[in-house]
PDB file of N, CA and C in Angstrom:
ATOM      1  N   UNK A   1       0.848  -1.175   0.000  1.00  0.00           N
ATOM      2  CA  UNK A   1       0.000   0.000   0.000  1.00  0.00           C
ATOM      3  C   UNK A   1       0.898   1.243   0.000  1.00  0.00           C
ATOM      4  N   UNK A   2       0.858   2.063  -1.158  1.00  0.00           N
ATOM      5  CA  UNK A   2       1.074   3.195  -0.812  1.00  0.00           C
ATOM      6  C   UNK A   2       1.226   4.220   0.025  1.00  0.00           C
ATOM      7  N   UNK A   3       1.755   4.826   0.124  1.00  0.00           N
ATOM      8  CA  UNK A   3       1.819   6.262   1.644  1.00  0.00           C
ATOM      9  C   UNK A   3       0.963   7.096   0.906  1.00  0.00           C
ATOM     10  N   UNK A   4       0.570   8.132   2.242  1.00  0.00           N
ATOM     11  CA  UNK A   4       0.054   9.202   1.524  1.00  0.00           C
ATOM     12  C   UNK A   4       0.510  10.137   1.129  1.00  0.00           C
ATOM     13  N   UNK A   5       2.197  10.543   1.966  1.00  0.00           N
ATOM     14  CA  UNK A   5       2.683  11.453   1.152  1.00  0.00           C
ATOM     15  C   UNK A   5       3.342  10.943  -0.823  1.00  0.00           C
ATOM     16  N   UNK A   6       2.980  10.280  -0.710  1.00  0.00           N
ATOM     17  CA  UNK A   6       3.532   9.411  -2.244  1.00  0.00           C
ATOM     18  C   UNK A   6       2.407   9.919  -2.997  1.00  0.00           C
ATOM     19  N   UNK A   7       1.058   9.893  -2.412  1.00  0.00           N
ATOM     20  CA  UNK A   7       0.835  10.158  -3.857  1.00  0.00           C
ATOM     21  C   UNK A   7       0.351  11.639  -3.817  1.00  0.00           C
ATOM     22  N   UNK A   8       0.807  12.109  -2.527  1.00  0.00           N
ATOM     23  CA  UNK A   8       0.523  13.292  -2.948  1.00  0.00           C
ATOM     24  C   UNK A   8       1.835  14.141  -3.647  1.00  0.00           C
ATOM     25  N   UNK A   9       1.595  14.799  -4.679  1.00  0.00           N
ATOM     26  CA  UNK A   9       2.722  15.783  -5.667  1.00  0.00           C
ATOM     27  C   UNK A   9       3.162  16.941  -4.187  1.00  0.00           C
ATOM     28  N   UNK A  10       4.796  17.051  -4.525  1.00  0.00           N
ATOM     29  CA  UNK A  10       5.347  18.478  -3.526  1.00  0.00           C
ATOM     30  C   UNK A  10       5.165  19.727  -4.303  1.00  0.00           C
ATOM     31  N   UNK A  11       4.585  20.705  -3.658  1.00  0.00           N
ATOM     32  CA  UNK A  11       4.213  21.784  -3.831  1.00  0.00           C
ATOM     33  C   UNK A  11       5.880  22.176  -4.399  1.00  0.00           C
ATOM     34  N   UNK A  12       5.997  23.732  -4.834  1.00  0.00           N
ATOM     35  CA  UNK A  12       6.987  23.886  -4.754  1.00  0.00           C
ATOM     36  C   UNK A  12       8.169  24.421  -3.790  1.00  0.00           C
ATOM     37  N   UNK A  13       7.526  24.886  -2.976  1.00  0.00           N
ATOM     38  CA  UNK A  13       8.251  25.107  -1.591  1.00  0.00           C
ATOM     39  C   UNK A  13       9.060  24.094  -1.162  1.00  0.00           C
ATOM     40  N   UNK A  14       8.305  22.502  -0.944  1.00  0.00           N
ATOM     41  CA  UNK A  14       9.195  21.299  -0.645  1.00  0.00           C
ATOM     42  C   UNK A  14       9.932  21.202  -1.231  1.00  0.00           C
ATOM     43  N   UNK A  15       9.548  21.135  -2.837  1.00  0.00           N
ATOM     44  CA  UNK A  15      10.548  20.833  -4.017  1.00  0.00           C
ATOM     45  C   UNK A  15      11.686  21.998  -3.455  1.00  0.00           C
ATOM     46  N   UNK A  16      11.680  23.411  -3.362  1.00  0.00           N
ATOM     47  CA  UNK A  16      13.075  23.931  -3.223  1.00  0.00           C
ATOM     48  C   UNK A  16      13.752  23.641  -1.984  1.00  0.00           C
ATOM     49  N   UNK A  17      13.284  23.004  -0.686  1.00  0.00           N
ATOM     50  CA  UNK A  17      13.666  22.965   0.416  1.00  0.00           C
ATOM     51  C   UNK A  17      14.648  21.802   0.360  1.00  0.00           C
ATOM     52  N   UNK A  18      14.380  20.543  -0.761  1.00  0.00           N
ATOM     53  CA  UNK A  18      14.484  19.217  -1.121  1.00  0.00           C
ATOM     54  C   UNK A  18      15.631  19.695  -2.155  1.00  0.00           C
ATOM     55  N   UNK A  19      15.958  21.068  -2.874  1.00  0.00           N
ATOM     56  CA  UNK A  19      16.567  21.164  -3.847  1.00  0.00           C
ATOM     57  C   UNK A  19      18.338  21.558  -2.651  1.00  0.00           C
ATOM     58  N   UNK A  20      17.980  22.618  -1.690  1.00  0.00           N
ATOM     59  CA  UNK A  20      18.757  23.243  -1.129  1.00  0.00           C
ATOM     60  C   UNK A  20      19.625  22.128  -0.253  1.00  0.00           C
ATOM     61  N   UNK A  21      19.025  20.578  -0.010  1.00  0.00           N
ATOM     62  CA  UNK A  21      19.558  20.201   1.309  1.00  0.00           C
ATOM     63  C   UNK A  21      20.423  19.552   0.757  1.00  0.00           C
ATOM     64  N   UNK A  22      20.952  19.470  -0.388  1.00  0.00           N
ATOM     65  CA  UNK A  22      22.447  18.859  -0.470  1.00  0.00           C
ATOM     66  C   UNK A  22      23.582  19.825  -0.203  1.00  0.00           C
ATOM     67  N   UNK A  23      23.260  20.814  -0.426  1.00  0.00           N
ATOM     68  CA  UNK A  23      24.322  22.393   0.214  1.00  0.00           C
ATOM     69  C   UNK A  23      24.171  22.478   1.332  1.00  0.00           C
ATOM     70  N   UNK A  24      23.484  21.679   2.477  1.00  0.00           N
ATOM     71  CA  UNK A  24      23.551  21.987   3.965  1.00  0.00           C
ATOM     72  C   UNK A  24      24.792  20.746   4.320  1.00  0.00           C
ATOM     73  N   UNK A  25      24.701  21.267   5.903  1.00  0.00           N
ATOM     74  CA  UNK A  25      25.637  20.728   6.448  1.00  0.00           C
ATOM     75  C   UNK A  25      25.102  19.387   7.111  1.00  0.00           C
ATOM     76  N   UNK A  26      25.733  18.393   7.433  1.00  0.00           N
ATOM     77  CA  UNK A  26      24.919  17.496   8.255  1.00  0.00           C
ATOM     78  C   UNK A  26      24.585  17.475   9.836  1.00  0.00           C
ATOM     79  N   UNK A  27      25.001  18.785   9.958  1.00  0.00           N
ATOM     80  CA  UNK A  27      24.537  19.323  11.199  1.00  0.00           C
ATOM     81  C   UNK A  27      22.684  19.718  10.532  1.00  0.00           C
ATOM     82  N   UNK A  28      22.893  20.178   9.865  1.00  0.00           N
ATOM     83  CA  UNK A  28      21.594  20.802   9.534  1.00  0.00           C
ATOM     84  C   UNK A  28      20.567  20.315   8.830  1.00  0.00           C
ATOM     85  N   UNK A  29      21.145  19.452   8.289  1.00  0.00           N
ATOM     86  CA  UNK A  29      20.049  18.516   7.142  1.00  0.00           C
ATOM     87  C   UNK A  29      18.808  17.924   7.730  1.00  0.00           C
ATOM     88  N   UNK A  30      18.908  17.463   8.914  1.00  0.00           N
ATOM     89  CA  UNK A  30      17.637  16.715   9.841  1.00  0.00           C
ATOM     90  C   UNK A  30      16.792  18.113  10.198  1.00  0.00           C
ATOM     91  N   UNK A  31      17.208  19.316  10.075  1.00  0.00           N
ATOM     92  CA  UNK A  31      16.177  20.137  10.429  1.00  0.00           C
ATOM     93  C   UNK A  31      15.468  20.746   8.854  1.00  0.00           C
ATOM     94  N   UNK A  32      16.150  20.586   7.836  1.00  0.00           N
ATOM     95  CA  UNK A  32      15.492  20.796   6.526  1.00  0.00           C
ATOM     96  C   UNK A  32      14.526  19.463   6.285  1.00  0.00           C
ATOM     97  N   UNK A  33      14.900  18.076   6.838  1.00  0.00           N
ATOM     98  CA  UNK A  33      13.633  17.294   6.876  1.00  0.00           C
ATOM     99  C   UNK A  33      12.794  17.398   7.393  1.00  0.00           C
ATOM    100  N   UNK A  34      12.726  18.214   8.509  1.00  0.00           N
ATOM    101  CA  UNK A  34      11.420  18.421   9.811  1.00  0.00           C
ATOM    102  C   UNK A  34      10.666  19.503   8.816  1.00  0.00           C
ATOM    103  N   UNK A  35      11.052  20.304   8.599  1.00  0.00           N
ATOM    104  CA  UNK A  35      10.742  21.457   7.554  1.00  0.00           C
ATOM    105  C   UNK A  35      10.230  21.306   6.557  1.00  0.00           C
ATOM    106  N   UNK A  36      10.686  19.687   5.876  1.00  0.00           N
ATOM    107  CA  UNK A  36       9.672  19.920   4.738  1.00  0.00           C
ATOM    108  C   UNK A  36       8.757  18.696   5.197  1.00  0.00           C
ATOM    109  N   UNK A  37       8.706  18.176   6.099  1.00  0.00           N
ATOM    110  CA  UNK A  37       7.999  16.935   7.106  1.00  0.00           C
ATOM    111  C   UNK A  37       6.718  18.095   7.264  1.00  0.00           C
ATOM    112  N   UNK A  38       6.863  19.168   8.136  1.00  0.00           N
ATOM    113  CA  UNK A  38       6.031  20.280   8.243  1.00  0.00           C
ATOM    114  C   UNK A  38       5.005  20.554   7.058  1.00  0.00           C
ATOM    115  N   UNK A  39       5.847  20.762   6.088  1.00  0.00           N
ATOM    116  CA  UNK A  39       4.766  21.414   5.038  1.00  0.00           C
ATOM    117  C   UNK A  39       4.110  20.722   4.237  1.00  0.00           C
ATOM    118  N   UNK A  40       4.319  19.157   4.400  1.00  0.00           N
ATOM    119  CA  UNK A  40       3.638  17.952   3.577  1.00  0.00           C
ATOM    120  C   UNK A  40       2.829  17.756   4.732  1.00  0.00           C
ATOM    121  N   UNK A  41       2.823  18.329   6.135  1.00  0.00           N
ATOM    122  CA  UNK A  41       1.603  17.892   6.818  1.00  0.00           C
ATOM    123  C   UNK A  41       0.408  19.110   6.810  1.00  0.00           C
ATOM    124  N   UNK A  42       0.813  20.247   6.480  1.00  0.00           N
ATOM    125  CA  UNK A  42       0.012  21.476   6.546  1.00  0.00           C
ATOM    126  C   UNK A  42      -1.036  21.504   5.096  1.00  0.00           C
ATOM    127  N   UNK A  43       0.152  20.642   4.387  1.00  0.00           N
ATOM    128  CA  UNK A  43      -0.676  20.305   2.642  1.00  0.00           C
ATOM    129  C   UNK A  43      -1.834  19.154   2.873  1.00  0.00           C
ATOM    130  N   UNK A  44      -1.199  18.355   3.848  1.00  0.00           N
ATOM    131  CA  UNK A  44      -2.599  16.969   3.862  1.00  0.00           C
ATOM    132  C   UNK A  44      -3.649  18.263   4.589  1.00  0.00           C
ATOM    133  N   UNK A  45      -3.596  18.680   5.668  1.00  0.00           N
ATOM    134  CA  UNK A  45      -4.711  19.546   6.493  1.00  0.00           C
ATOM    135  C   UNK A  45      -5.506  20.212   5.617  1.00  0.00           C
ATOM    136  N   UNK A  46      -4.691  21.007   4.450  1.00  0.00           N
ATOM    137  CA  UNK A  46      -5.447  21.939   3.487  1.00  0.00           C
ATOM    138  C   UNK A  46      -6.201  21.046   2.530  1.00  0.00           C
ATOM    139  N   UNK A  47      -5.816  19.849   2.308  1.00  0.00           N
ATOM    140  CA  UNK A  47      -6.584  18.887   1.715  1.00  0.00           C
ATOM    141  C   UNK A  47      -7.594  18.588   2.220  1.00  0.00           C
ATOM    142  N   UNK A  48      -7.573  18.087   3.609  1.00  0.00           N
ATOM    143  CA  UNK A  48      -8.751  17.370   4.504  1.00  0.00           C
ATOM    144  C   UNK A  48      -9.768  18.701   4.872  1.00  0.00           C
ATOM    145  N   UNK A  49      -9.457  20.220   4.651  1.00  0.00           N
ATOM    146  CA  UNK A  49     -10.041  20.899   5.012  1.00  0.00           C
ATOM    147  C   UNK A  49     -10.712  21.116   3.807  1.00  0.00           C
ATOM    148  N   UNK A  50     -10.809  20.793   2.664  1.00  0.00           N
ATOM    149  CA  UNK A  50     -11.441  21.157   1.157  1.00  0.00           C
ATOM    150  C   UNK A  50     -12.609  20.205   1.572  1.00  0.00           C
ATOM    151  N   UNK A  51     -11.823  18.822   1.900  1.00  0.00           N
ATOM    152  CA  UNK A  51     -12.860  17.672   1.569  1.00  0.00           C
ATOM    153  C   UNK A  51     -13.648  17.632   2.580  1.00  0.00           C
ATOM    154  N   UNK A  52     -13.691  18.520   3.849  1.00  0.00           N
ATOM    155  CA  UNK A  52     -14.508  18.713   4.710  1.00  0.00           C
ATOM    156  C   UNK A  52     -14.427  17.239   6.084  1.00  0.00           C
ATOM    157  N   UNK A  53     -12.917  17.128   5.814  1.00  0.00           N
ATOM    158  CA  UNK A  53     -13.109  16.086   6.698  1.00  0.00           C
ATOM    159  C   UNK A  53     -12.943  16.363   8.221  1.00  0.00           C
ATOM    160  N   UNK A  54     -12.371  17.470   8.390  1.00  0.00           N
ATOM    161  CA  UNK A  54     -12.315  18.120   9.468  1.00  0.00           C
ATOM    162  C   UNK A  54     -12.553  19.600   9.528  1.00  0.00           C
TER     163      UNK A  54
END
């Protein structure tokens, strides 16, 4: 079974956040994942809020 972030497409914000994290440090890279962890969860909410699920 699929995930749900799979089939959902990254906006482009993720896409550049996802573009930038090979130029970070590996001090820093786990906080550019929380970051774009963040905005693939704010995208499902804006979803579930269309479809009236919450």
């Amino acid at each position: 079974m699929p995930s749900l972030s799979s089939l959902m497409p990254d906006d482009e914000r993720t896409r550049l956040l996802l573009a930038l994290k090979p130029f970070l440090s590996e001090k820093r890279a786990p906080y550019m994942d929380s970051a774009v962890n963040i905005l693939r969860l704010a995208s499902m909410g804006k979803i579930g809020k269309d479809l009236k699920l919450f």
